[in-house]
PDB file of N, CA and C in Angstrom:
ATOM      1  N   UNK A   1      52.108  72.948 134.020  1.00  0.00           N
ATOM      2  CA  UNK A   1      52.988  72.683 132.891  1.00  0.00           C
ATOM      3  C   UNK A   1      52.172  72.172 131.713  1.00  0.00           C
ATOM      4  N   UNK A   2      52.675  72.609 130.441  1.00  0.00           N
ATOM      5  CA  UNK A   2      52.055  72.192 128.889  1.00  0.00           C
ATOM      6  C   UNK A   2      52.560  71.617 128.714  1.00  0.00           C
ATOM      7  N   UNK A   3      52.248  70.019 127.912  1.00  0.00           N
ATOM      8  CA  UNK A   3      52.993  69.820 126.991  1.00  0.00           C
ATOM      9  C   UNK A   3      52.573  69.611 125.433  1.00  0.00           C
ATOM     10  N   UNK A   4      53.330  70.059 124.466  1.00  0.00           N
ATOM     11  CA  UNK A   4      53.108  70.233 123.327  1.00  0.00           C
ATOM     12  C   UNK A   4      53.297  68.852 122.502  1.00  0.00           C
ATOM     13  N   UNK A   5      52.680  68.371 121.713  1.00  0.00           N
ATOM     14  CA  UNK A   5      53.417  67.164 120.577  1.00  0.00           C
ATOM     15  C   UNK A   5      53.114  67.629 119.393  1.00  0.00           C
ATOM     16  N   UNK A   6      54.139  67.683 118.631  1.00  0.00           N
ATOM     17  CA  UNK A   6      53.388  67.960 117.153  1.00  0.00           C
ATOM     18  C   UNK A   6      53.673  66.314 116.425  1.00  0.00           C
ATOM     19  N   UNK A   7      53.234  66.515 114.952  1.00  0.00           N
ATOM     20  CA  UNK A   7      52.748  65.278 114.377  1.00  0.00           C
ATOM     21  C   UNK A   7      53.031  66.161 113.092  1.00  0.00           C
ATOM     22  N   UNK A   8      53.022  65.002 112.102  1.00  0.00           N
ATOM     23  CA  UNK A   8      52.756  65.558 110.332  1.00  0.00           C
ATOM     24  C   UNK A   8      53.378  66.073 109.869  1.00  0.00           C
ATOM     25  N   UNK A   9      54.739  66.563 110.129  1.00  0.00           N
ATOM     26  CA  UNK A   9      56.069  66.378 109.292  1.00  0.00           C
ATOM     27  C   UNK A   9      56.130  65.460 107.846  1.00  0.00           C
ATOM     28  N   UNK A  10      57.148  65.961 106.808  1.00  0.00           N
ATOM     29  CA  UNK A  10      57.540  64.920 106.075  1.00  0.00           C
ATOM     30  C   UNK A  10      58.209  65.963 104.861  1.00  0.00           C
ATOM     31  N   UNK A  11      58.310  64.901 104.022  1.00  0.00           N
ATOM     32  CA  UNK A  11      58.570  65.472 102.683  1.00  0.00           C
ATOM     33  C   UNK A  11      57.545  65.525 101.966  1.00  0.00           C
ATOM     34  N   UNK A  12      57.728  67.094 100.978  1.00  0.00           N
ATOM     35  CA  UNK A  12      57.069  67.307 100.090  1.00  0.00           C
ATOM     36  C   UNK A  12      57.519  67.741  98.562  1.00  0.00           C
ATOM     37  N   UNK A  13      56.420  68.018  97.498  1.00  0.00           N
ATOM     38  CA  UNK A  13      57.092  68.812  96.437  1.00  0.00           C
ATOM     39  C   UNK A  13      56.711  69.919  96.565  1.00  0.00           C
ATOM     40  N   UNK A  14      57.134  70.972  95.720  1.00  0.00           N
ATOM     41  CA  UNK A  14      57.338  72.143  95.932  1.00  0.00           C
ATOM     42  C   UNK A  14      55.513  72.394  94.826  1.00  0.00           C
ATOM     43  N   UNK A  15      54.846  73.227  95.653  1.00  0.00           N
ATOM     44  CA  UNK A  15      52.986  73.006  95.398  1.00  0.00           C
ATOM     45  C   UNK A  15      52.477  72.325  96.021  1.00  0.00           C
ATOM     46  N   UNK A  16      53.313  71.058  96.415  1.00  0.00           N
ATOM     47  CA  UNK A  16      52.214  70.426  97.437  1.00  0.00           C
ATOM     48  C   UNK A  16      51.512  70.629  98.661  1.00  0.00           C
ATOM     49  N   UNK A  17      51.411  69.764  99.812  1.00  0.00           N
ATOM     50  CA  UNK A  17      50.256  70.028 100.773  1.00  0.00           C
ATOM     51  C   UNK A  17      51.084  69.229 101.329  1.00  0.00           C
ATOM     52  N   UNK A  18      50.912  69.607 103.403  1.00  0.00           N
ATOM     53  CA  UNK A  18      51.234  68.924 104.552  1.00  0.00           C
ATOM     54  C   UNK A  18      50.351  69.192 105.483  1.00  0.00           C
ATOM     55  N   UNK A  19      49.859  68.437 106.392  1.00  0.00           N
ATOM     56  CA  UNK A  19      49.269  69.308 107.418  1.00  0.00           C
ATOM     57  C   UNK A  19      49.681  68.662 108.518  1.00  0.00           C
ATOM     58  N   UNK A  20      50.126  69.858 109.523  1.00  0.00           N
ATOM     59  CA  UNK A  20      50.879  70.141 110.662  1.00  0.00           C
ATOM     60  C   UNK A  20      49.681  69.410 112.238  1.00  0.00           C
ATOM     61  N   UNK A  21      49.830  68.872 112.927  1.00  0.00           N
ATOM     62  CA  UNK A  21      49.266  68.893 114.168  1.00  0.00           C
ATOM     63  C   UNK A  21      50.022  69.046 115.658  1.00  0.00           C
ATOM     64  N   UNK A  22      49.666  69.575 116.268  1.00  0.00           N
ATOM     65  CA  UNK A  22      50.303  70.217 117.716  1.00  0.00           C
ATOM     66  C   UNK A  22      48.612  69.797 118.841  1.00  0.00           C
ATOM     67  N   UNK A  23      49.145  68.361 119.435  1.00  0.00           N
ATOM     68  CA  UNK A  23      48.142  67.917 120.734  1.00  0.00           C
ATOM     69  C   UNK A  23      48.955  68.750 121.905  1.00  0.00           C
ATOM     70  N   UNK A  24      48.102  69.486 122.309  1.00  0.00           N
ATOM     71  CA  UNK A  24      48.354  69.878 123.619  1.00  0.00           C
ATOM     72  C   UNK A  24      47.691  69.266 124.795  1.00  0.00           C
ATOM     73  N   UNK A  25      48.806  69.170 126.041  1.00  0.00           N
ATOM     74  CA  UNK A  25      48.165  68.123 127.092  1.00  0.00           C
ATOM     75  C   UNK A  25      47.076  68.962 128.090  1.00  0.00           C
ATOM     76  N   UNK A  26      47.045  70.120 127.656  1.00  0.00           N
ATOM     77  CA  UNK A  26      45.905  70.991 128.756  1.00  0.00           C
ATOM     78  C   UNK A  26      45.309  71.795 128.179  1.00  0.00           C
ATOM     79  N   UNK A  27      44.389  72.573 128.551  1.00  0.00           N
ATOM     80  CA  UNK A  27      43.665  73.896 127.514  1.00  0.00           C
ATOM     81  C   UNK A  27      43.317  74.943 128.692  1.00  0.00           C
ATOM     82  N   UNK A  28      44.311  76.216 128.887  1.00  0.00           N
ATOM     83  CA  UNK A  28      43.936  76.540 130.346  1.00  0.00           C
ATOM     84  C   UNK A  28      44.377  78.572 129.658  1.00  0.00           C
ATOM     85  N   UNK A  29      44.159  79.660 130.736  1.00  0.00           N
ATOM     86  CA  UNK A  29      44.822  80.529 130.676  1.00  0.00           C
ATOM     87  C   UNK A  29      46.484  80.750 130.245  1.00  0.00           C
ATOM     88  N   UNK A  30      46.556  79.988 130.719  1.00  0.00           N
ATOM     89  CA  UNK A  30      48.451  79.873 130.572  1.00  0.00           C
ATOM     90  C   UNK A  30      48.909  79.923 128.780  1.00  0.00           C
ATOM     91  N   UNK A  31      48.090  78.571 128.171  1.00  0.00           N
ATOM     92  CA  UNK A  31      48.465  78.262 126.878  1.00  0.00           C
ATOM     93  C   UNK A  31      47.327  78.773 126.233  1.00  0.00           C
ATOM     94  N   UNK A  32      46.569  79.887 126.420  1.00  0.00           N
ATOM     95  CA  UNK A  32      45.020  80.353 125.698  1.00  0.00           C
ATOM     96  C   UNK A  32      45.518  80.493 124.102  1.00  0.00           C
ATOM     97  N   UNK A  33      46.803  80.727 123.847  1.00  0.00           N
ATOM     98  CA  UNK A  33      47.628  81.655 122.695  1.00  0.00           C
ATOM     99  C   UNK A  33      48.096  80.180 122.301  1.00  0.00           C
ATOM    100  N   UNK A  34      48.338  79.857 120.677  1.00  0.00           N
ATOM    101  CA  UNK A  34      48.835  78.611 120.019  1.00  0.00           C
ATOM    102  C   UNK A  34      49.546  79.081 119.396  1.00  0.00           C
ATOM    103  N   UNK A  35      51.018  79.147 118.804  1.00  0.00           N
ATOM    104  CA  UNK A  35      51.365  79.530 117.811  1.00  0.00           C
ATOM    105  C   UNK A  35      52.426  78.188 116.781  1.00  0.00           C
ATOM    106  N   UNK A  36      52.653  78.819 115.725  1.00  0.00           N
ATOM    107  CA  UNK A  36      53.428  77.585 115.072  1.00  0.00           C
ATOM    108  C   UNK A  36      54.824  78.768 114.594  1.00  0.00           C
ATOM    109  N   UNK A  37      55.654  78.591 115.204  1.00  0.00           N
ATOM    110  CA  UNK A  37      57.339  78.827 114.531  1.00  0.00           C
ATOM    111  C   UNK A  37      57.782  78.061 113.408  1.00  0.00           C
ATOM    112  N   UNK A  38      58.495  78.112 112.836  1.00  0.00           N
ATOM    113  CA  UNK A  38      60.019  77.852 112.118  1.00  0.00           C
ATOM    114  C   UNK A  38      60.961  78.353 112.004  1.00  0.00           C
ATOM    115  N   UNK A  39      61.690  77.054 111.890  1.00  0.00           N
ATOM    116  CA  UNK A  39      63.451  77.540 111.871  1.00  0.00           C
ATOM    117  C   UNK A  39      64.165  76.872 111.041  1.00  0.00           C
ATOM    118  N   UNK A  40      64.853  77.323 109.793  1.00  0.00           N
ATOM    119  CA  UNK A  40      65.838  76.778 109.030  1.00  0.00           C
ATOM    120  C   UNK A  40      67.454  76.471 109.539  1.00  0.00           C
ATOM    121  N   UNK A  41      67.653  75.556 108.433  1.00  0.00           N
ATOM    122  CA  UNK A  41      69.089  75.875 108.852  1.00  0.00           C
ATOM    123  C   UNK A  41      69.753  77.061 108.775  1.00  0.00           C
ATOM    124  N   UNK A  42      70.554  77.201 110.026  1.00  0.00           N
ATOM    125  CA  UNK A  42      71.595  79.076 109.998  1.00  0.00           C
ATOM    126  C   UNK A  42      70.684  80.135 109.791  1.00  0.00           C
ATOM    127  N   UNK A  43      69.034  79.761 110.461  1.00  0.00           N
ATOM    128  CA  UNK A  43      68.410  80.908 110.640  1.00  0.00           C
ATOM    129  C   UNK A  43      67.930  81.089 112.200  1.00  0.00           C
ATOM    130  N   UNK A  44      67.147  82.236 111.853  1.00  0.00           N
ATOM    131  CA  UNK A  44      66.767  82.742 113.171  1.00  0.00           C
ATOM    132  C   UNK A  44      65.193  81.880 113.386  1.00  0.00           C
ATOM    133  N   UNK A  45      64.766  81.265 114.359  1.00  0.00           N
ATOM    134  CA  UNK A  45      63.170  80.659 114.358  1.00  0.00           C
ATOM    135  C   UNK A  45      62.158  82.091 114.438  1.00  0.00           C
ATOM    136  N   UNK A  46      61.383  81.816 113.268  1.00  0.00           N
ATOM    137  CA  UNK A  46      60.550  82.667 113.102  1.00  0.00           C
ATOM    138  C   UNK A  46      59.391  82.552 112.955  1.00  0.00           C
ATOM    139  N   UNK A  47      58.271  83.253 113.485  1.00  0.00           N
ATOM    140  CA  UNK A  47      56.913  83.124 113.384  1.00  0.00           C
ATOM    141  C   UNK A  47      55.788  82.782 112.148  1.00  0.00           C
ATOM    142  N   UNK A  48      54.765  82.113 112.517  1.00  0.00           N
ATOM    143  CA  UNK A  48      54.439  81.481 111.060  1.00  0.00           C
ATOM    144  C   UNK A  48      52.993  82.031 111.310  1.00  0.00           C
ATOM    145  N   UNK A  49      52.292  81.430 112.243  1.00  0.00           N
ATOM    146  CA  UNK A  49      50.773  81.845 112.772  1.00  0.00           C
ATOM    147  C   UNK A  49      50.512  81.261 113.964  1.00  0.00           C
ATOM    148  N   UNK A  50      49.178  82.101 114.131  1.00  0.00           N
ATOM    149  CA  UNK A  50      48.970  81.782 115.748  1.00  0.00           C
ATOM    150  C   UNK A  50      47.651  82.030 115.952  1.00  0.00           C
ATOM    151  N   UNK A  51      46.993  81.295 116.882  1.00  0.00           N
ATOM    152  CA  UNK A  51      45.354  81.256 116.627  1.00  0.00           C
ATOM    153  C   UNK A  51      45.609  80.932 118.974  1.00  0.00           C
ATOM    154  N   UNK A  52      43.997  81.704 119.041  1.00  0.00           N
ATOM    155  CA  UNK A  52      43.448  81.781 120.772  1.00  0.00           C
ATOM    156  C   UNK A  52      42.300  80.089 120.138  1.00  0.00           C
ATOM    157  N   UNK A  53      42.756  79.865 121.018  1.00  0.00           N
ATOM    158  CA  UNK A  53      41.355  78.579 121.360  1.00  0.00           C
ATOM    159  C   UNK A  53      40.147  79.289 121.307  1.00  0.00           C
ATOM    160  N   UNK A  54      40.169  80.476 122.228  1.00  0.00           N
ATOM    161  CA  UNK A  54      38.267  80.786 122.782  1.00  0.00           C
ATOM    162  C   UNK A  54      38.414  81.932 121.321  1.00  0.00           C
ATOM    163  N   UNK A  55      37.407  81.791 120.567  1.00  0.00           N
ATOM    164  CA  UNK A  55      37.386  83.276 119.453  1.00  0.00           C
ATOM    165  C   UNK A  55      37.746  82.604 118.303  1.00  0.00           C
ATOM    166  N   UNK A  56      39.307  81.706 118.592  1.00  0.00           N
ATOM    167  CA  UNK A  56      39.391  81.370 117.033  1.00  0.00           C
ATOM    168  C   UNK A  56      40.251  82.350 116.433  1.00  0.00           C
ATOM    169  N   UNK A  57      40.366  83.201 116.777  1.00  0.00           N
ATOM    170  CA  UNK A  57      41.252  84.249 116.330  1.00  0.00           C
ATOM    171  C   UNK A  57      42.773  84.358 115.740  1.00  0.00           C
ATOM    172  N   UNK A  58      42.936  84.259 114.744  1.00  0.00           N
ATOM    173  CA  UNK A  58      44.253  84.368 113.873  1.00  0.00           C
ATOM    174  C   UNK A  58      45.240  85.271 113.448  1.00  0.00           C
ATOM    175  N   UNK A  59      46.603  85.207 113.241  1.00  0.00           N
ATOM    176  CA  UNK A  59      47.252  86.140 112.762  1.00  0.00           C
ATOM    177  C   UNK A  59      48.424  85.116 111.552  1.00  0.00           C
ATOM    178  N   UNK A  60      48.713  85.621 110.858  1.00  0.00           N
ATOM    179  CA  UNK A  60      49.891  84.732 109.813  1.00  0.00           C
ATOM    180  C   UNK A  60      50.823  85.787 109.620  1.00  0.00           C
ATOM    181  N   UNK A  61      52.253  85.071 108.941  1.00  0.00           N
ATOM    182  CA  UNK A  61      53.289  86.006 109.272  1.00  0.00           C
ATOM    183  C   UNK A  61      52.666  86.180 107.435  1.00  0.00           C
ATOM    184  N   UNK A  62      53.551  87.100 106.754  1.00  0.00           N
ATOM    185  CA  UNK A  62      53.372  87.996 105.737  1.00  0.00           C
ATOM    186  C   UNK A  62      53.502  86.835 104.522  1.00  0.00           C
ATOM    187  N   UNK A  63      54.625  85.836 104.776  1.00  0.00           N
ATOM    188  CA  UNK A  63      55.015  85.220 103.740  1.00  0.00           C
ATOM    189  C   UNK A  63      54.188  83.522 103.524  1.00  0.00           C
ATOM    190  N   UNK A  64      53.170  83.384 104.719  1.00  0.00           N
ATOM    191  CA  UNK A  64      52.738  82.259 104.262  1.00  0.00           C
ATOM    192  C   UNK A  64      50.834  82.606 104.273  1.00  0.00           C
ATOM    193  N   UNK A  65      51.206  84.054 104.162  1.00  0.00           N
ATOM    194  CA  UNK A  65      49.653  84.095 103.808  1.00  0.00           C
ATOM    195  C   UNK A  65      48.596  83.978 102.755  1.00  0.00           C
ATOM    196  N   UNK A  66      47.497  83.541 102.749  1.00  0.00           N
ATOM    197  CA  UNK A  66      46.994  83.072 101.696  1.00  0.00           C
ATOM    198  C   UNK A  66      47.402  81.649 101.394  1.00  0.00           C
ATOM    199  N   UNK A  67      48.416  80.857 102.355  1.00  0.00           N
ATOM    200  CA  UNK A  67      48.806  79.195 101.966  1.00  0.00           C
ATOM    201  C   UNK A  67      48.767  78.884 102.584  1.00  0.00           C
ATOM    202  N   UNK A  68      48.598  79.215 104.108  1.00  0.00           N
ATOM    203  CA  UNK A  68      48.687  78.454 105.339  1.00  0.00           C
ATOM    204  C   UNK A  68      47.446  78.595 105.542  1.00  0.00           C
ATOM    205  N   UNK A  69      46.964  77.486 106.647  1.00  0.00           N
ATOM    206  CA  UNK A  69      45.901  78.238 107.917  1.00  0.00           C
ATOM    207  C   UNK A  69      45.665  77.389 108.595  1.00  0.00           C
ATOM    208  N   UNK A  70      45.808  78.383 109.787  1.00  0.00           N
ATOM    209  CA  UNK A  70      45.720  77.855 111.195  1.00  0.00           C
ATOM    210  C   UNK A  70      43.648  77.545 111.817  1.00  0.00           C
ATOM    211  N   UNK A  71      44.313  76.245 112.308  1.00  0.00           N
ATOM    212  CA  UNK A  71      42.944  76.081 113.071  1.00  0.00           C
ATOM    213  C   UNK A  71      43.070  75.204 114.107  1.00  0.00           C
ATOM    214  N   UNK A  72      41.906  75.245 115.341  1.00  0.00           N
ATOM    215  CA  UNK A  72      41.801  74.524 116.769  1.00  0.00           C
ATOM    216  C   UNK A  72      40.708  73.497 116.659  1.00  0.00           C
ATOM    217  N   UNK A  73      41.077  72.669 116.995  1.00  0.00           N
ATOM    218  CA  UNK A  73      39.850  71.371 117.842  1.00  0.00           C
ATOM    219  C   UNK A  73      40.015  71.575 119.172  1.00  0.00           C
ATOM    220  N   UNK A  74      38.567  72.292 120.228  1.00  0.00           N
ATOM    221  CA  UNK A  74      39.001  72.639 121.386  1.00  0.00           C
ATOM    222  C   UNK A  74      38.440  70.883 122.339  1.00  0.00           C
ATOM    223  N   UNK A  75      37.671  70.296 121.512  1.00  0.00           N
ATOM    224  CA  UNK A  75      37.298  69.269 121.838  1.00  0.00           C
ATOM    225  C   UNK A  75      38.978  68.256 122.103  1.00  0.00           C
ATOM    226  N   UNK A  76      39.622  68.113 121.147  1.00  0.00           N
ATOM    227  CA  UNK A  76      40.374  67.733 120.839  1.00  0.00           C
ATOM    228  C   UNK A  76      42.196  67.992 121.213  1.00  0.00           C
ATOM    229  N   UNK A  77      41.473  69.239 122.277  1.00  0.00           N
ATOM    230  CA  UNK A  77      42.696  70.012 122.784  1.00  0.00           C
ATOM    231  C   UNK A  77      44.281  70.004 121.098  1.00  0.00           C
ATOM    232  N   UNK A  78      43.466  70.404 120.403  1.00  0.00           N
ATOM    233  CA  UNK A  78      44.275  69.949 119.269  1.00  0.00           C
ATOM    234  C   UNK A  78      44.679  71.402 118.026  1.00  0.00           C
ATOM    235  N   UNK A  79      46.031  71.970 118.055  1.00  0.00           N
ATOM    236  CA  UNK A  79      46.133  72.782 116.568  1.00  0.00           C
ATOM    237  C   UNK A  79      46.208  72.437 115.615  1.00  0.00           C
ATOM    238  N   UNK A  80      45.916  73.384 114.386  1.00  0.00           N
ATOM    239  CA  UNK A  80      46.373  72.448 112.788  1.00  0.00           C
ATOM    240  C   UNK A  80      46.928  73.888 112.265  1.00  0.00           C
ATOM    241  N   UNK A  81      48.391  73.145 111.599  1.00  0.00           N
ATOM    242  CA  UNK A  81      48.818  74.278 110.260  1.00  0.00           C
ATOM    243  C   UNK A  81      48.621  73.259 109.095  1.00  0.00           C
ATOM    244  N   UNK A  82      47.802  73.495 108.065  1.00  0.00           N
ATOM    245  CA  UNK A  82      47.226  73.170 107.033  1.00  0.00           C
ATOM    246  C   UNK A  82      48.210  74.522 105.808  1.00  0.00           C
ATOM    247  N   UNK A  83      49.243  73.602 105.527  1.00  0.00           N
ATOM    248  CA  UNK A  83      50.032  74.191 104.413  1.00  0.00           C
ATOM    249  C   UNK A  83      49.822  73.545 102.849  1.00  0.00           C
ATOM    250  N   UNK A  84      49.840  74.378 101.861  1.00  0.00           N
ATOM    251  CA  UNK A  84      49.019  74.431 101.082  1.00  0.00           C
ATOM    252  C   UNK A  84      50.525  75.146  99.968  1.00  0.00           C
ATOM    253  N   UNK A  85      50.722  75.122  98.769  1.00  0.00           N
ATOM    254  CA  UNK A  85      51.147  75.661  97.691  1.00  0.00           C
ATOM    255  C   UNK A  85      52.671  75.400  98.070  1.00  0.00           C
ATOM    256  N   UNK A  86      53.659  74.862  98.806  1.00  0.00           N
ATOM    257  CA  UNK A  86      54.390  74.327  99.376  1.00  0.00           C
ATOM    258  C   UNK A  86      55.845  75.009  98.387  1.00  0.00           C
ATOM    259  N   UNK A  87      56.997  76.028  99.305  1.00  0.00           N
ATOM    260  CA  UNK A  87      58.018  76.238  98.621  1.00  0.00           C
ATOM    261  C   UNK A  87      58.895  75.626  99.052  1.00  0.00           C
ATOM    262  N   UNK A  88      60.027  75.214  98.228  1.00  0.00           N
ATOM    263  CA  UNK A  88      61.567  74.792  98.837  1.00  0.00           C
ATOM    264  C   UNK A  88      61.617  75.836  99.799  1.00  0.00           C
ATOM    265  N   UNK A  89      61.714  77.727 100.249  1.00  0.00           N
ATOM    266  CA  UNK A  89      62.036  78.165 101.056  1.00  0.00           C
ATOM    267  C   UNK A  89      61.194  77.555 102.921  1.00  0.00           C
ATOM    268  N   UNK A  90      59.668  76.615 102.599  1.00  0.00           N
ATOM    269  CA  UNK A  90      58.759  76.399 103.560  1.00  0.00           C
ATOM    270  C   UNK A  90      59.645  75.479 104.133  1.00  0.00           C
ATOM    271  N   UNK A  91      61.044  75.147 103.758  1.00  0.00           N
ATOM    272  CA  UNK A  91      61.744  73.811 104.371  1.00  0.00           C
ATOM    273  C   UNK A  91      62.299  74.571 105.658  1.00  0.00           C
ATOM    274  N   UNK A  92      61.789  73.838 106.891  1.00  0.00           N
ATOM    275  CA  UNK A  92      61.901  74.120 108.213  1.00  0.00           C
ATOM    276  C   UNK A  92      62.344  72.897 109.447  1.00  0.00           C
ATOM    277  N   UNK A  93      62.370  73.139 110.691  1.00  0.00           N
ATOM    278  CA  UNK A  93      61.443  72.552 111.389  1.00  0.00           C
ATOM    279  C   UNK A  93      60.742  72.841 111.892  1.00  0.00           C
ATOM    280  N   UNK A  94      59.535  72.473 112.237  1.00  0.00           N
ATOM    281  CA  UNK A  94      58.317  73.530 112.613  1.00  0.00           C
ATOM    282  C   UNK A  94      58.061  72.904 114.422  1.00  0.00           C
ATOM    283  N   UNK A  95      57.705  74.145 114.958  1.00  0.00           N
ATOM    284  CA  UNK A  95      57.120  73.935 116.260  1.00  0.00           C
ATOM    285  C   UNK A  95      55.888  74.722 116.508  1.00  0.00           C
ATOM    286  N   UNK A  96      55.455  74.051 117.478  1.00  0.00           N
ATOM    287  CA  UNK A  96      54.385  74.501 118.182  1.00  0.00           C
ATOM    288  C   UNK A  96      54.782  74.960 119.311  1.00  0.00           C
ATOM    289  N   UNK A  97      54.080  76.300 119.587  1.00  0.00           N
ATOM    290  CA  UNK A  97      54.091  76.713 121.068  1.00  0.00           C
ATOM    291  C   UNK A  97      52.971  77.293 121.478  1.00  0.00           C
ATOM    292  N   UNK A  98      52.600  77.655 123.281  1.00  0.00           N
ATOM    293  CA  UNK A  98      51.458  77.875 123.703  1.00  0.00           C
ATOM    294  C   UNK A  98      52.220  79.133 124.871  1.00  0.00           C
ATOM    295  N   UNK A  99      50.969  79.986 125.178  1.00  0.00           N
ATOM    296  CA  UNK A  99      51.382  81.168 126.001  1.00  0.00           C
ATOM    297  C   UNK A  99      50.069  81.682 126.164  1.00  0.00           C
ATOM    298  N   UNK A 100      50.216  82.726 127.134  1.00  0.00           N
ATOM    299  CA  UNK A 100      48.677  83.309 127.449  1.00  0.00           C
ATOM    300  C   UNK A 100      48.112  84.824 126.209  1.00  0.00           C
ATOM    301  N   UNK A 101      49.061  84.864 125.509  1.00  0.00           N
ATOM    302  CA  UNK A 101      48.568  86.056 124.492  1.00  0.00           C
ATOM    303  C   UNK A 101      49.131  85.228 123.180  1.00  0.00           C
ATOM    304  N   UNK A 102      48.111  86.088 122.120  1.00  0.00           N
ATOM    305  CA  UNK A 102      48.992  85.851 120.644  1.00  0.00           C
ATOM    306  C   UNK A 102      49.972  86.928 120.642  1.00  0.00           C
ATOM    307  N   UNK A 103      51.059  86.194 119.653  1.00  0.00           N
ATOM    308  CA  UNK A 103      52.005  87.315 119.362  1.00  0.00           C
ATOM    309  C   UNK A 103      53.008  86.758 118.351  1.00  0.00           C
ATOM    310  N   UNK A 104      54.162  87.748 117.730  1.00  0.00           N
ATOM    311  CA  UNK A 104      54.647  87.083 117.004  1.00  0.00           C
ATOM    312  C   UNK A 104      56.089  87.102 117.589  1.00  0.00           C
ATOM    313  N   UNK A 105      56.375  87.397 118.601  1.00  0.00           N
ATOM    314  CA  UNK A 105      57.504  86.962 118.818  1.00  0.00           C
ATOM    315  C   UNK A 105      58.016  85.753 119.645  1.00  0.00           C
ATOM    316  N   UNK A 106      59.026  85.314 120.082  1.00  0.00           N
ATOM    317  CA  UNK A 106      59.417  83.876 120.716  1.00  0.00           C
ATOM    318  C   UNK A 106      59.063  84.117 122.279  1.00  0.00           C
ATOM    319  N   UNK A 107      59.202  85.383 122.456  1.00  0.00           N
ATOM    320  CA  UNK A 107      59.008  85.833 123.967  1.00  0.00           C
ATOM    321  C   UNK A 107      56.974  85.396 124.466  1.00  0.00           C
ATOM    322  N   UNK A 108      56.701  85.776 123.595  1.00  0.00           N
ATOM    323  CA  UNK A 108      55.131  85.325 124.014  1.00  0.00           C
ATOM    324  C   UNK A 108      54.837  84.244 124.460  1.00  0.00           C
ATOM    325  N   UNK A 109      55.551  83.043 124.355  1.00  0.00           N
ATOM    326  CA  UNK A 109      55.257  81.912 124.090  1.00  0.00           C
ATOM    327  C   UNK A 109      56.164  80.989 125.338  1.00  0.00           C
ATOM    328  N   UNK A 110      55.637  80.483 126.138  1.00  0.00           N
ATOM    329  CA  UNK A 110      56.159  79.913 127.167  1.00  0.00           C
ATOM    330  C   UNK A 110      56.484  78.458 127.268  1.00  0.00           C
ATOM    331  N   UNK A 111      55.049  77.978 126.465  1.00  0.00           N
ATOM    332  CA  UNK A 111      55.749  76.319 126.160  1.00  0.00           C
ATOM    333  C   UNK A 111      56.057  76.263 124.615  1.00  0.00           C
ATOM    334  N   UNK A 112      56.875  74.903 124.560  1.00  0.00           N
ATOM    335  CA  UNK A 112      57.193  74.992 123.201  1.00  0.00           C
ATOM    336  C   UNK A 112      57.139  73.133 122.635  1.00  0.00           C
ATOM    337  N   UNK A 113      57.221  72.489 121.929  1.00  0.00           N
ATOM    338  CA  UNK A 113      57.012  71.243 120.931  1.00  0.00           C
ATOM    339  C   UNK A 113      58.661  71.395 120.699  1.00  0.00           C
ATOM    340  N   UNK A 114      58.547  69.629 120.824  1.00  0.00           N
ATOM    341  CA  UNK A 114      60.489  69.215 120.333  1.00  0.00           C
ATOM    342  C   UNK A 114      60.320  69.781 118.633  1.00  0.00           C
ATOM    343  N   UNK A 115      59.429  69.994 117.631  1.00  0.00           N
ATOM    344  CA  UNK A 115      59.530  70.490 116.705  1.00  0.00           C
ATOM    345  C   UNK A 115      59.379  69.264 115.829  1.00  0.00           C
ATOM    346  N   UNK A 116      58.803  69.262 114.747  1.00  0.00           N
ATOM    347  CA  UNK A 116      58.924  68.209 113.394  1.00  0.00           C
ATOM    348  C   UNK A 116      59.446  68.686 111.996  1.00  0.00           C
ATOM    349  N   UNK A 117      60.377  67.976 111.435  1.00  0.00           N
ATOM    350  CA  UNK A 117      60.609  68.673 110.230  1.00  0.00           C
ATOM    351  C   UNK A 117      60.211  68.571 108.885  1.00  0.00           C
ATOM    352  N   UNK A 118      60.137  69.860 108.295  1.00  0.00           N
ATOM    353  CA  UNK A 118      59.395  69.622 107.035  1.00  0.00           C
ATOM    354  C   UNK A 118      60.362  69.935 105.821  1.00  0.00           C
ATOM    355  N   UNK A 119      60.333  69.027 104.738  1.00  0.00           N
ATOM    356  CA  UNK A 119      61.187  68.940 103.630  1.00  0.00           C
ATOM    357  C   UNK A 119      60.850  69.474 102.474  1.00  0.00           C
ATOM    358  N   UNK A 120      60.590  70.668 101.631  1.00  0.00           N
ATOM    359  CA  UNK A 120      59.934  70.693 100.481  1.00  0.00           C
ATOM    360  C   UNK A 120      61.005  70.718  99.268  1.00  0.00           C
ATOM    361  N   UNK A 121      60.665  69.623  98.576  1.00  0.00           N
ATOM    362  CA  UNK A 121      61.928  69.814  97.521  1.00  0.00           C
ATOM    363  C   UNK A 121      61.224  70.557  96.059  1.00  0.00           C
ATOM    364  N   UNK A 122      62.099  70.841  95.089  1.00  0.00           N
ATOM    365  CA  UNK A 122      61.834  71.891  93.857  1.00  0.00           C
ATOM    366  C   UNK A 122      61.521  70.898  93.071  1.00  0.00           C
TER     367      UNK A 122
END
């Protein structure tokens, strides 16, 4: 079993900066895959980015590219979403999850973070 914590929630302005952390309690085959979701209110939770521990390897969804980015401390068993140019639409709650592949859907992803929420006002 994983368990996920994320950290670094809050409010922001709309341009500003947050950065996201997700400690994971293991670093194994199971959770090799990191990803970070969101979900608004009266939406569907949707994929944001997702990075492998071994490689480093990344993918971002379409709309936070070029403002986000994902990165690992494998020392640290630790993810980061490092958000950057900050919209009222980036208002979420964000989770972390872990699985043995990257991917962008919810199905990839086997463990998941109670989620932290992020506020960006205009």
């Amino acid at each position: 079993q994983v368990q996920l914590v994320e950290s670094g929630g809050g409010l922001a302005q709309a341009g500003g900066s947050l950065k996201l952390s997700c400690a994971a309690s293991i670093r194994s085959s199971i959770n090799n895959a990191m990803g970070w979701f969101r979900q608004a209110p009266g939406k569907e939770r949707e994929f944001v980015a997702a990075i492998y521990w071994s490689g480093g390897s990344t993918t971002y969804a379409d709309s936070v590219k070029g403002r986000f980015t994902i990165s690992r401390d494998n020392a640290k068993n630790t993810v980061y979403l490092q958000m950057n140019s900050l919209k009222p639409d980036d208002t979420a709650v964000y989770y972390c999850a872990g699985g043995p592949v990257v991917g962008t859907g919810r199905s990839n992803y086997v463990f998941w973070g109670q989620g932290t929420q992020v506020t960006v006002s205009s």
